[in-house]
Every structure is written in structure tokens, then in C-alpha cells.
N, C-alpha and C. Protein backbone atom coordinates (compact mmCIF):
# COMPACT_ATOMS: atom_id res chain seq x y z
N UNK A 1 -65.05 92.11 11.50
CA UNK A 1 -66.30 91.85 10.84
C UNK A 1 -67.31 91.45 11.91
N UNK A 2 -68.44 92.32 12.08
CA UNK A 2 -69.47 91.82 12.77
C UNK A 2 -69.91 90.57 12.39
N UNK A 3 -71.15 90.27 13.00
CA UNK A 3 -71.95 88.99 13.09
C UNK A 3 -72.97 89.26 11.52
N UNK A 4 -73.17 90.47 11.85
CA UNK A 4 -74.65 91.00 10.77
C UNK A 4 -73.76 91.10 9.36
N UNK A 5 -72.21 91.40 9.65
CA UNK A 5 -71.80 91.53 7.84
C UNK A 5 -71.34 90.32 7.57
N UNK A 6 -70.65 89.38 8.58
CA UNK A 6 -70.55 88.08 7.93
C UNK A 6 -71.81 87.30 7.15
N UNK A 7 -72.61 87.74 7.71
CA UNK A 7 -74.21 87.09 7.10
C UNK A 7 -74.40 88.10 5.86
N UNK A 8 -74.25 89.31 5.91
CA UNK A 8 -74.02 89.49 4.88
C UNK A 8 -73.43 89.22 3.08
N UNK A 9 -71.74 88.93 3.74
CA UNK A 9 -70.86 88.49 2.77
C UNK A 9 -71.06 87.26 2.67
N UNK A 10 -71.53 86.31 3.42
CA UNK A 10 -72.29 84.82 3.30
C UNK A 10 -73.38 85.04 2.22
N UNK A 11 -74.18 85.77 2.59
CA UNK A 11 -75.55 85.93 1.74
C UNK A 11 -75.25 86.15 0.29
N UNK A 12 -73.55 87.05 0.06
CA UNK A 12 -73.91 87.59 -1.68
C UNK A 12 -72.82 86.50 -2.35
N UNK A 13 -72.05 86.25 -1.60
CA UNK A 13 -71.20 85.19 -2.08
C UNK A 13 -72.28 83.85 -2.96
N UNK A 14 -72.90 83.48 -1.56
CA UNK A 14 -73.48 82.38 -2.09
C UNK A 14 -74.58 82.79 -3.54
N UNK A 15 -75.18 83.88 -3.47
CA UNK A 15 -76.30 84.51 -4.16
C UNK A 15 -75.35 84.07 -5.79
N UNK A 16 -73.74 84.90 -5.86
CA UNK A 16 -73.84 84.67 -6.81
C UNK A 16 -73.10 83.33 -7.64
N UNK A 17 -72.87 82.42 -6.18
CA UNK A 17 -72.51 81.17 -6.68
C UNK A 17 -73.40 80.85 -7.16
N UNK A 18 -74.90 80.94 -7.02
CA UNK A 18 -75.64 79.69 -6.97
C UNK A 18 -76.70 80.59 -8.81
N UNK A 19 -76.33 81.76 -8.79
CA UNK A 19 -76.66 82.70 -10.03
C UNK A 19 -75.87 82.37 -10.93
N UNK A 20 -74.82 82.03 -10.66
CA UNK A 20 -73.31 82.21 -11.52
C UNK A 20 -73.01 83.63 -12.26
N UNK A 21 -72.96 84.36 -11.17
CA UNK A 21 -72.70 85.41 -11.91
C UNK A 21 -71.14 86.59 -11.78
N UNK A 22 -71.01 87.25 -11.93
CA UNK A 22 -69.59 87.94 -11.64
C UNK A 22 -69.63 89.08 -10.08
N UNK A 23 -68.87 89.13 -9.97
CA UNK A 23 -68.83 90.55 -9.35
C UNK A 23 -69.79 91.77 -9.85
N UNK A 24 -69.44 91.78 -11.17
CA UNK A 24 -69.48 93.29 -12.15
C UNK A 24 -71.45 92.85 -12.44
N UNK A 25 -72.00 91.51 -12.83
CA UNK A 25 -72.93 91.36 -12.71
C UNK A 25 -73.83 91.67 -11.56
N UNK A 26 -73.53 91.40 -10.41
CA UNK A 26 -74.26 91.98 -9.18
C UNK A 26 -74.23 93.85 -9.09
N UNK A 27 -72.83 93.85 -9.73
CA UNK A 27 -72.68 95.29 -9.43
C UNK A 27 -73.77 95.96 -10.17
N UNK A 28 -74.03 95.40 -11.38
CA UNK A 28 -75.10 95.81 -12.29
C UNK A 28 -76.49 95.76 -11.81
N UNK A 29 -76.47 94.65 -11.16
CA UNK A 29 -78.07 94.43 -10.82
C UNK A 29 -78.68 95.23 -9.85
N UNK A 30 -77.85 95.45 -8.82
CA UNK A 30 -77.99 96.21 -7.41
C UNK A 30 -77.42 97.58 -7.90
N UNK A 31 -77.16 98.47 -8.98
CA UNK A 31 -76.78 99.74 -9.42
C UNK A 31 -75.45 100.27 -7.98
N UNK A 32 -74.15 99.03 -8.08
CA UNK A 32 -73.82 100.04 -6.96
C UNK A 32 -72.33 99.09 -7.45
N UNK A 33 -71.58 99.99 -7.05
CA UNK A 33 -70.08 99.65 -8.05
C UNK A 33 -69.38 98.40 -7.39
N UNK A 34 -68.68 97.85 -8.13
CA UNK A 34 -67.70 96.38 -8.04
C UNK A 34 -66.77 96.61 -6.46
N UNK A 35 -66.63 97.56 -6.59
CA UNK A 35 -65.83 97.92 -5.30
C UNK A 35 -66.51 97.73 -3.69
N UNK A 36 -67.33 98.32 -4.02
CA UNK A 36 -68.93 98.08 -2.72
C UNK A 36 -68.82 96.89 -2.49
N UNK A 37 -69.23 95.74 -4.05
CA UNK A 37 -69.51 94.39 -3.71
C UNK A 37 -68.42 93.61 -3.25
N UNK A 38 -67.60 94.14 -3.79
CA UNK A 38 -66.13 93.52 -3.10
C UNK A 38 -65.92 93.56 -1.55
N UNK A 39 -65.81 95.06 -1.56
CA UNK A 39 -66.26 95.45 0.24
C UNK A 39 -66.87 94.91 0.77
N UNK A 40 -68.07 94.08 0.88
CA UNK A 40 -69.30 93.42 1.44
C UNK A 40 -69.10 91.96 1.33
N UNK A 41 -68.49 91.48 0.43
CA UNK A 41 -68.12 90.29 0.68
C UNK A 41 -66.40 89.71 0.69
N UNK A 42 -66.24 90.74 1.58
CA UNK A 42 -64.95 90.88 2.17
C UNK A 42 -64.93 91.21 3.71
N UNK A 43 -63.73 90.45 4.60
CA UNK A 43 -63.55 90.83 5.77
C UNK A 43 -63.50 92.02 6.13
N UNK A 44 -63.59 93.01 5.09
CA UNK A 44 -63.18 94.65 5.68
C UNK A 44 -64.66 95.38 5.45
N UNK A 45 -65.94 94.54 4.92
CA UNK A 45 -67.33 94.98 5.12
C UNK A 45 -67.94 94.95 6.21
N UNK A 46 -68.14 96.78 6.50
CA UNK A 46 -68.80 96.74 8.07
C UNK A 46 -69.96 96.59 7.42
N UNK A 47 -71.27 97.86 7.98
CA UNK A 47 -72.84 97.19 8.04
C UNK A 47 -72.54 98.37 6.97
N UNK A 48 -73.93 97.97 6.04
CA UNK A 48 -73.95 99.04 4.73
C UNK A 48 -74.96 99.89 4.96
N UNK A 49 -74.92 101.26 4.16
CA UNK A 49 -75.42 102.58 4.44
C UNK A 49 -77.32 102.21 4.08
N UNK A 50 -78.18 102.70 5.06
CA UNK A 50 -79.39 101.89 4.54
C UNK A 50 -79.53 102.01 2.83
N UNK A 51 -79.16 102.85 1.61
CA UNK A 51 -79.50 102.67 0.46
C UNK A 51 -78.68 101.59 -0.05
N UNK A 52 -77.68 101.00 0.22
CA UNK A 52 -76.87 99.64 -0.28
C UNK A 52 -77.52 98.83 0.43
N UNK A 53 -78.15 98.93 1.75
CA UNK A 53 -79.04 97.80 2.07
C UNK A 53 -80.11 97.40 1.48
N UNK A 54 -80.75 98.54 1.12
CA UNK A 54 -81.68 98.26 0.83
C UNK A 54 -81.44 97.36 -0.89
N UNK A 55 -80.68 98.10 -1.32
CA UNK A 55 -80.06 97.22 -3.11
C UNK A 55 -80.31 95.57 -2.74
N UNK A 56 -79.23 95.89 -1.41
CA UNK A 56 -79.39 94.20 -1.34
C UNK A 56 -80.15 93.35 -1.08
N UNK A 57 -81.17 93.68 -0.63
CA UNK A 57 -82.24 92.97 -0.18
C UNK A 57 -82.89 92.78 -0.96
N UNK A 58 -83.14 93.66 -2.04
CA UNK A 58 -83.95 93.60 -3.41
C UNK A 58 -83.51 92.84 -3.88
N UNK A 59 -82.00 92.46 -4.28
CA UNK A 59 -81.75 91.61 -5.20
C UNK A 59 -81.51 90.04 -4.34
N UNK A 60 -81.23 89.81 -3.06
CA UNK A 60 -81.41 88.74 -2.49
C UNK A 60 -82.68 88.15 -1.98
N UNK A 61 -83.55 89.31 -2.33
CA UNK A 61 -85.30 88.96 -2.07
C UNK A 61 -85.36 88.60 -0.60
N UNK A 62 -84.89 89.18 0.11
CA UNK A 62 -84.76 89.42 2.28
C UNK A 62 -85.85 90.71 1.52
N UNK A 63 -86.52 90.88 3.30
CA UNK A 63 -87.69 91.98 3.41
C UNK A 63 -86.77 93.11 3.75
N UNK A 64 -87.64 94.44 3.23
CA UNK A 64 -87.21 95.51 3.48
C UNK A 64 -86.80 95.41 5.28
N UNK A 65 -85.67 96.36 5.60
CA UNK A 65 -85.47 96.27 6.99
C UNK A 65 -84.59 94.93 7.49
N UNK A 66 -84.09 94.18 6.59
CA UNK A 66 -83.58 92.79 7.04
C UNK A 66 -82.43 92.76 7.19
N UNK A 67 -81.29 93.97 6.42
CA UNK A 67 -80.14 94.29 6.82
C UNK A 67 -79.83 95.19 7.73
N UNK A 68 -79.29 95.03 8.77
CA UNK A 68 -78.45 95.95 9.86
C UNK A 68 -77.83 97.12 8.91
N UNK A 69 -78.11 98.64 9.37
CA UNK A 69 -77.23 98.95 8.47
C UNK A 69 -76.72 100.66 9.41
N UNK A 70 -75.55 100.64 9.16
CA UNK A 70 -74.70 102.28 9.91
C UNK A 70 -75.80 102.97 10.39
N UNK A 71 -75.64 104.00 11.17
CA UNK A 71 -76.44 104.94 11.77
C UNK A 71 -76.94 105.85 10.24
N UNK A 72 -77.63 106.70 10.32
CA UNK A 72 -78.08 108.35 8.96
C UNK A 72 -76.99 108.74 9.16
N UNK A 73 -76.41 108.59 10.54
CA UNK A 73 -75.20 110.47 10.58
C UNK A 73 -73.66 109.72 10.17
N UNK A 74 -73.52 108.33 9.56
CA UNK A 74 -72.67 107.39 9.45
C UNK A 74 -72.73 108.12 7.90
N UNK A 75 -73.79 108.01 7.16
CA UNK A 75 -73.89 107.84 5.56
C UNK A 75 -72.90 108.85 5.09
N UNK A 76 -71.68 108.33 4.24
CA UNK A 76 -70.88 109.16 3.65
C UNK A 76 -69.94 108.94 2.40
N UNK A 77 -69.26 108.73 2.76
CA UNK A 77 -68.37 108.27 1.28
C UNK A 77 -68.72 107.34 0.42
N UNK A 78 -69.27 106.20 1.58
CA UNK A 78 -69.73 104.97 0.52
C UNK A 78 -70.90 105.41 -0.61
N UNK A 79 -71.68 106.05 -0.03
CA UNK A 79 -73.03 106.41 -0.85
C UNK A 79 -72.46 107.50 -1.46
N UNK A 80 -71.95 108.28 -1.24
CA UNK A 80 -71.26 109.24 -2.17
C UNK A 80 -69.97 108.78 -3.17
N UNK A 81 -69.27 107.86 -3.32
CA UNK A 81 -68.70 107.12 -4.66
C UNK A 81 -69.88 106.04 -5.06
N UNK A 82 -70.66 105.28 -4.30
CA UNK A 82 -71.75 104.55 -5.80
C UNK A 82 -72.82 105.81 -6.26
N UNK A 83 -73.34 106.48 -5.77
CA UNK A 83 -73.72 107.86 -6.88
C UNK A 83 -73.13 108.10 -7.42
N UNK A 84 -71.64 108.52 -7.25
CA UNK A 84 -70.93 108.85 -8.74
C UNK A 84 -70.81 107.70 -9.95
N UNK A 85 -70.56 106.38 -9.15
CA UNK A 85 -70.24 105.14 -9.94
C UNK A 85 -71.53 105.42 -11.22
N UNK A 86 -73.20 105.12 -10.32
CA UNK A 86 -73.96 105.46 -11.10
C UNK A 86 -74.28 106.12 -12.22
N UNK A 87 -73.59 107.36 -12.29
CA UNK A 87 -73.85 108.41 -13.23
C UNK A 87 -73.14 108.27 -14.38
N UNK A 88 -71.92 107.21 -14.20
CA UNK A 88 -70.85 106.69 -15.26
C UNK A 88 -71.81 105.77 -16.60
């Protein structure tokens, strides 16, 4: 785990201690599946694809650009299972 995803998984953990909300609730809010959020606030969350960054920032209210996130030529599976998640 980098430096930038520990601050990450710091950031949503606490977000939804202090919300009280679930997993499946964030998953809702940020349109991006339970599995993602799990991933991210888990030791096995690298940096997220800029469109999960960007989710998150919206819903943690950080400025656009405030998450570190994979290279364009990185974007792949992750963003391709929460689009499908989406369409469910």
C-alpha cells in the first residue's frame, strides 16, 4: 500500500464512521460497487482509476485532482466491472 492509498482508505473508513453508514451505502452514493469500496479501504487498494477518483472526492468533498490516481493506459478491469456493477 502506497502512502497516497493509505490516505485514501484512512479518508473512507473514517467518512463512513463518522456518516454511519455501510459499505453498500457508500457504494450507493459514489455509483461504484461494494467490492471497489472494500478494495480501497483495504491493504490490497493501489491508486484508483481517475473515474473512482473522481466518485471519491465528490463524496468526501476533497477538490477535483486531490486523489493520486493509475496512469489512462492503467484503466481496466476496475472501471470495467463498476460499469457493469452500474447497469445492475
Amino acid at each position: 500500500m502506497t502512502e497516497e492509498s493509505a490516505r485514501l482508505a484512512r479518508a473512507l473508513i473514517e467518512f463512513r464512521e463518522a456518516e454511519g453508514i455501510s459499505e453498500r451505502e457508500l457504494a450507493h452514493r459514489t455509483w461504484l460497487s461494494e467490492a471497489t469500496i472494500r478494495i480501497f479501504e483495504s491493504d490490497r487498494g493501489g491508486l484508483p482509476t481517475p473515474t473512482v477518483a473522481r466518485s471519491f472526492e465528490e463524496v468526501l468533498g476533497w477538490a477535483p485532482g486531490s486523489i493520486k490516481t493509475t496512469p489512462s493506459d492503467a484503466m481496466g478491469r476496475e472501471s470495467s466491472a463498476d460499469s457493469a456493477m452500474e447497469l445492475e
